[in-house]
N, C-alpha and C. Protein backbone atom coordinates (compact mmCIF):
# COMPACT_ATOMS: atom_id res chain seq x y z
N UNK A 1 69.13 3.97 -17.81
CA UNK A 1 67.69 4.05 -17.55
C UNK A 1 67.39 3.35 -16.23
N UNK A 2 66.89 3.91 -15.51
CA UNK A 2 66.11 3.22 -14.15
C UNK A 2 64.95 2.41 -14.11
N UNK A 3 64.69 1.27 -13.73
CA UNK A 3 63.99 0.37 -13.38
C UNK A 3 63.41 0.05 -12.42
N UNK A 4 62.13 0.63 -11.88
CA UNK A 4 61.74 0.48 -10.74
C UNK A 4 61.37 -1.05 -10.39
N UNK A 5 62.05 -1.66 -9.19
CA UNK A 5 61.72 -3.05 -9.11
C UNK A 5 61.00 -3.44 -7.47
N UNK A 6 60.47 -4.13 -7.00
CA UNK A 6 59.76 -4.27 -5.71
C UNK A 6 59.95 -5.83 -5.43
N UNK A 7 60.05 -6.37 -4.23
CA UNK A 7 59.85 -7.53 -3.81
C UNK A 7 58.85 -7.92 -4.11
N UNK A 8 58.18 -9.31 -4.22
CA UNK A 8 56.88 -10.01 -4.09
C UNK A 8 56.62 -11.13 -3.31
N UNK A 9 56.13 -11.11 -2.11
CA UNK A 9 56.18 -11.96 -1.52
C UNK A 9 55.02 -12.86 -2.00
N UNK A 10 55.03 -14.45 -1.71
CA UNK A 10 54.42 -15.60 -2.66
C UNK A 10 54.19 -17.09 -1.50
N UNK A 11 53.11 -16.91 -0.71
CA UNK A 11 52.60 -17.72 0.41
C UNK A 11 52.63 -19.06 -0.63
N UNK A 12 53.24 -20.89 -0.09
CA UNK A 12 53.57 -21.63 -0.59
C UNK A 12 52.10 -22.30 -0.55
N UNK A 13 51.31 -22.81 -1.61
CA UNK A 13 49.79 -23.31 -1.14
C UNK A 13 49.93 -24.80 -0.43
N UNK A 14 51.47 -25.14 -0.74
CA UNK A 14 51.49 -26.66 0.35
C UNK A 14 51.90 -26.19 1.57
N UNK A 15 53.06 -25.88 1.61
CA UNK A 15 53.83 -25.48 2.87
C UNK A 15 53.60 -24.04 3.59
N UNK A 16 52.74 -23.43 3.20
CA UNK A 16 52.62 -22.00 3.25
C UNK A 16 53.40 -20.82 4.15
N UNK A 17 54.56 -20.91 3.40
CA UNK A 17 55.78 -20.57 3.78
C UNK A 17 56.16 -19.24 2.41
N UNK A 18 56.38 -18.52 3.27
CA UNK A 18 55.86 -17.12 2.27
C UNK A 18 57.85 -17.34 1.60
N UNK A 19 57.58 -17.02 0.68
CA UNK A 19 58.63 -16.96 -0.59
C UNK A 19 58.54 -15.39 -0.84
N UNK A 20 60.03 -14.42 -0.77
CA UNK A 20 60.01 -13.34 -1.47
C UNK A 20 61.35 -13.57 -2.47
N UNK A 21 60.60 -12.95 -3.71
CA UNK A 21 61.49 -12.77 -4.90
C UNK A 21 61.19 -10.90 -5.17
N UNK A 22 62.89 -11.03 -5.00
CA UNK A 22 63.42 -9.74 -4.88
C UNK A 22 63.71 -9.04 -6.39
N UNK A 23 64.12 -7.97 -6.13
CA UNK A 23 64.10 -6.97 -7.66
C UNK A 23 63.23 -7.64 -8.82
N UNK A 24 61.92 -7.48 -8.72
CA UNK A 24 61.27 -8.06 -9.83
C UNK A 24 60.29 -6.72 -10.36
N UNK A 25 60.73 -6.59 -11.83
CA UNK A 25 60.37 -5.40 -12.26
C UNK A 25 59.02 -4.70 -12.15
N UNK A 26 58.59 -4.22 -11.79
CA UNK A 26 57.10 -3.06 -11.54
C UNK A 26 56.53 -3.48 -12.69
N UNK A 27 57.10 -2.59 -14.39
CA UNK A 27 56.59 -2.98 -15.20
C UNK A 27 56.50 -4.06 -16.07
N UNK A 28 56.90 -4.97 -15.59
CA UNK A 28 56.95 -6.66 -15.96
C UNK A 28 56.26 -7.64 -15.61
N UNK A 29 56.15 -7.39 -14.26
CA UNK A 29 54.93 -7.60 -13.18
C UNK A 29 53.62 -7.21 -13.83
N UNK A 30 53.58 -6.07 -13.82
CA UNK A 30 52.19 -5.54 -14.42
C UNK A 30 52.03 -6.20 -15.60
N UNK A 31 52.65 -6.28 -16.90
CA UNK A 31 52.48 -6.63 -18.03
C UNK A 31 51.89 -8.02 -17.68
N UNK A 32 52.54 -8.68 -17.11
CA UNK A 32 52.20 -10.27 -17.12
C UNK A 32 50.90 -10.39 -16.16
N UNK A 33 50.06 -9.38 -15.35
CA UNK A 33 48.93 -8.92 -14.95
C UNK A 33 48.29 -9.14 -15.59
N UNK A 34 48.57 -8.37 -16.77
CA UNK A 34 47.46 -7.76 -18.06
C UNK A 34 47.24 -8.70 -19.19
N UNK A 35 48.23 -10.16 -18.70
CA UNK A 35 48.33 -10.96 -19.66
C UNK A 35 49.35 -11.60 -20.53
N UNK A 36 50.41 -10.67 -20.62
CA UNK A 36 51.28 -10.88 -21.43
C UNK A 36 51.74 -12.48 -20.51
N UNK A 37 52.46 -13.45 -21.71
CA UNK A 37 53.32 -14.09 -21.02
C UNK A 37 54.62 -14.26 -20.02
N UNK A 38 54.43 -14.91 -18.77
CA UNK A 38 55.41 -14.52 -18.03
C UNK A 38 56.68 -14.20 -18.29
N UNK A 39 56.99 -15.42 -19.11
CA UNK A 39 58.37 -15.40 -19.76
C UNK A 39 59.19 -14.23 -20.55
N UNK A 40 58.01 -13.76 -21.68
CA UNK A 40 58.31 -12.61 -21.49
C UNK A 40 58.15 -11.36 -21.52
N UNK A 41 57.74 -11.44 -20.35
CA UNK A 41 57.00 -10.25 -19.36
C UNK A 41 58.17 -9.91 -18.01
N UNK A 42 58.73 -10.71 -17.82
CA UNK A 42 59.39 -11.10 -16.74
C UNK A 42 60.84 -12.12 -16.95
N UNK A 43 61.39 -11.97 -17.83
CA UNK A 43 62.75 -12.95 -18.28
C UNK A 43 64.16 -12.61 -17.54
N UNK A 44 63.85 -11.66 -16.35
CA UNK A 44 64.98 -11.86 -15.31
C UNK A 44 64.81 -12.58 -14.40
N UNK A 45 63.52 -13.04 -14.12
CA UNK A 45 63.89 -14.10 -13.22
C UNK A 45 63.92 -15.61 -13.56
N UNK A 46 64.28 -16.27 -12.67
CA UNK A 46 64.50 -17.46 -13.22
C UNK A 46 62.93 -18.64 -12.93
N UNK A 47 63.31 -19.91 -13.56
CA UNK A 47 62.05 -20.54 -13.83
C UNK A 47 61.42 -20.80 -12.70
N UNK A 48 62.21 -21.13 -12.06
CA UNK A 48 61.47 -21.25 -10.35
C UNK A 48 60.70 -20.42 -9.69
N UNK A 49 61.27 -19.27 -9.81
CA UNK A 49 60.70 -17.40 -9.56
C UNK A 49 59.54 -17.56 -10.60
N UNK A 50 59.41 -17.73 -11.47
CA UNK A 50 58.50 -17.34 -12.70
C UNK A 50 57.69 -18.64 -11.97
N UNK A 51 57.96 -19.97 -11.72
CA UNK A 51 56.49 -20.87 -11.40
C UNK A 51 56.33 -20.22 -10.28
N UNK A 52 56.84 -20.09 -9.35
CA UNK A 52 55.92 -20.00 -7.80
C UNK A 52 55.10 -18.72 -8.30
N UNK A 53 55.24 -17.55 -8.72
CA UNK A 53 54.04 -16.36 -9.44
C UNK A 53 52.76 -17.44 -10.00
N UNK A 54 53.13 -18.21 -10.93
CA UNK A 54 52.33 -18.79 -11.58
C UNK A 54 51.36 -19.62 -10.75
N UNK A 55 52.20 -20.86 -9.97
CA UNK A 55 51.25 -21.70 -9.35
C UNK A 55 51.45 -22.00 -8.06
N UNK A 56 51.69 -20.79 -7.48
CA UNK A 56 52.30 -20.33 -5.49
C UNK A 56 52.79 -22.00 -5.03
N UNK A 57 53.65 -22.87 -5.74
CA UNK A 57 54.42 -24.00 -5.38
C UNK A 57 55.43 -23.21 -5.17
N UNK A 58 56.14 -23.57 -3.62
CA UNK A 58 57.45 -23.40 -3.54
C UNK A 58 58.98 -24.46 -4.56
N UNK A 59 59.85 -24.36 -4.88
CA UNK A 59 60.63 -25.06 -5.26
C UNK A 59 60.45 -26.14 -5.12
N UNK A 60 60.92 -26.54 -3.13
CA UNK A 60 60.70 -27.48 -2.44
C UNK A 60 59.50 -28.23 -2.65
N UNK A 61 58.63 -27.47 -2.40
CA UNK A 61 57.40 -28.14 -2.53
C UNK A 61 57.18 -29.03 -3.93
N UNK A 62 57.50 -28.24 -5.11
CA UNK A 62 57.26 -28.57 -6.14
C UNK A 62 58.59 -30.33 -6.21
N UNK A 63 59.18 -29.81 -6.19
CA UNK A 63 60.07 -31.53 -6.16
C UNK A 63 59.60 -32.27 -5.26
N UNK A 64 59.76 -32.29 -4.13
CA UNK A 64 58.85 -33.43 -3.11
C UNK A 64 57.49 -33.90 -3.51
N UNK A 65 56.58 -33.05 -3.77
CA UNK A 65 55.27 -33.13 -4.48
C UNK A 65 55.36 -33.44 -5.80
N UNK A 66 55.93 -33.20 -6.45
CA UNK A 66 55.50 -33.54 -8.08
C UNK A 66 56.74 -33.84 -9.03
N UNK A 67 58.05 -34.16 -8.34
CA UNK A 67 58.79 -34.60 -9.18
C UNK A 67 59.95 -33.38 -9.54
N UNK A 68 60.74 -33.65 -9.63
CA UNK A 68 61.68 -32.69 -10.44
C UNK A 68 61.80 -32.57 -11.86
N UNK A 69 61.47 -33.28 -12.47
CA UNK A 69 61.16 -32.85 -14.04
C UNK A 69 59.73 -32.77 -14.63
């Protein structure tokens, strides 16, 4: 079965340093649009990929700024 997937690029709101996360599914994306939970709506990417969607923190940003755990 084919999976249509698209980049998303994701401007950092500290560093604003555009982040793209690659092959991320069309309809997974959408679902988690419409509400569904990211996790799982979207459970190929990983947690880092799944926060910066959520709260446009880069990685970086997010450890320097707020800690790693």
């Amino acid at each position: 079965m084919f999976t249509a997937t698209t980049v998303v690029a994701v401007p950092c709101h500290f560093c604003q340093e555009v982040n793209e996360i690659e092959n991320v599914p069309v309809q997974g994306f959408a679902n988690w649009q419409r509400g569904e939970l990211i996790q799982n709506a979207l459970p190929e990417l990983n947690t880092d990929q799944r926060e910066l969607l959520i709260s446009g923190i880069c990685p970086k940003c997010w450890d320097e700024r707020l800690g790693s755990d």
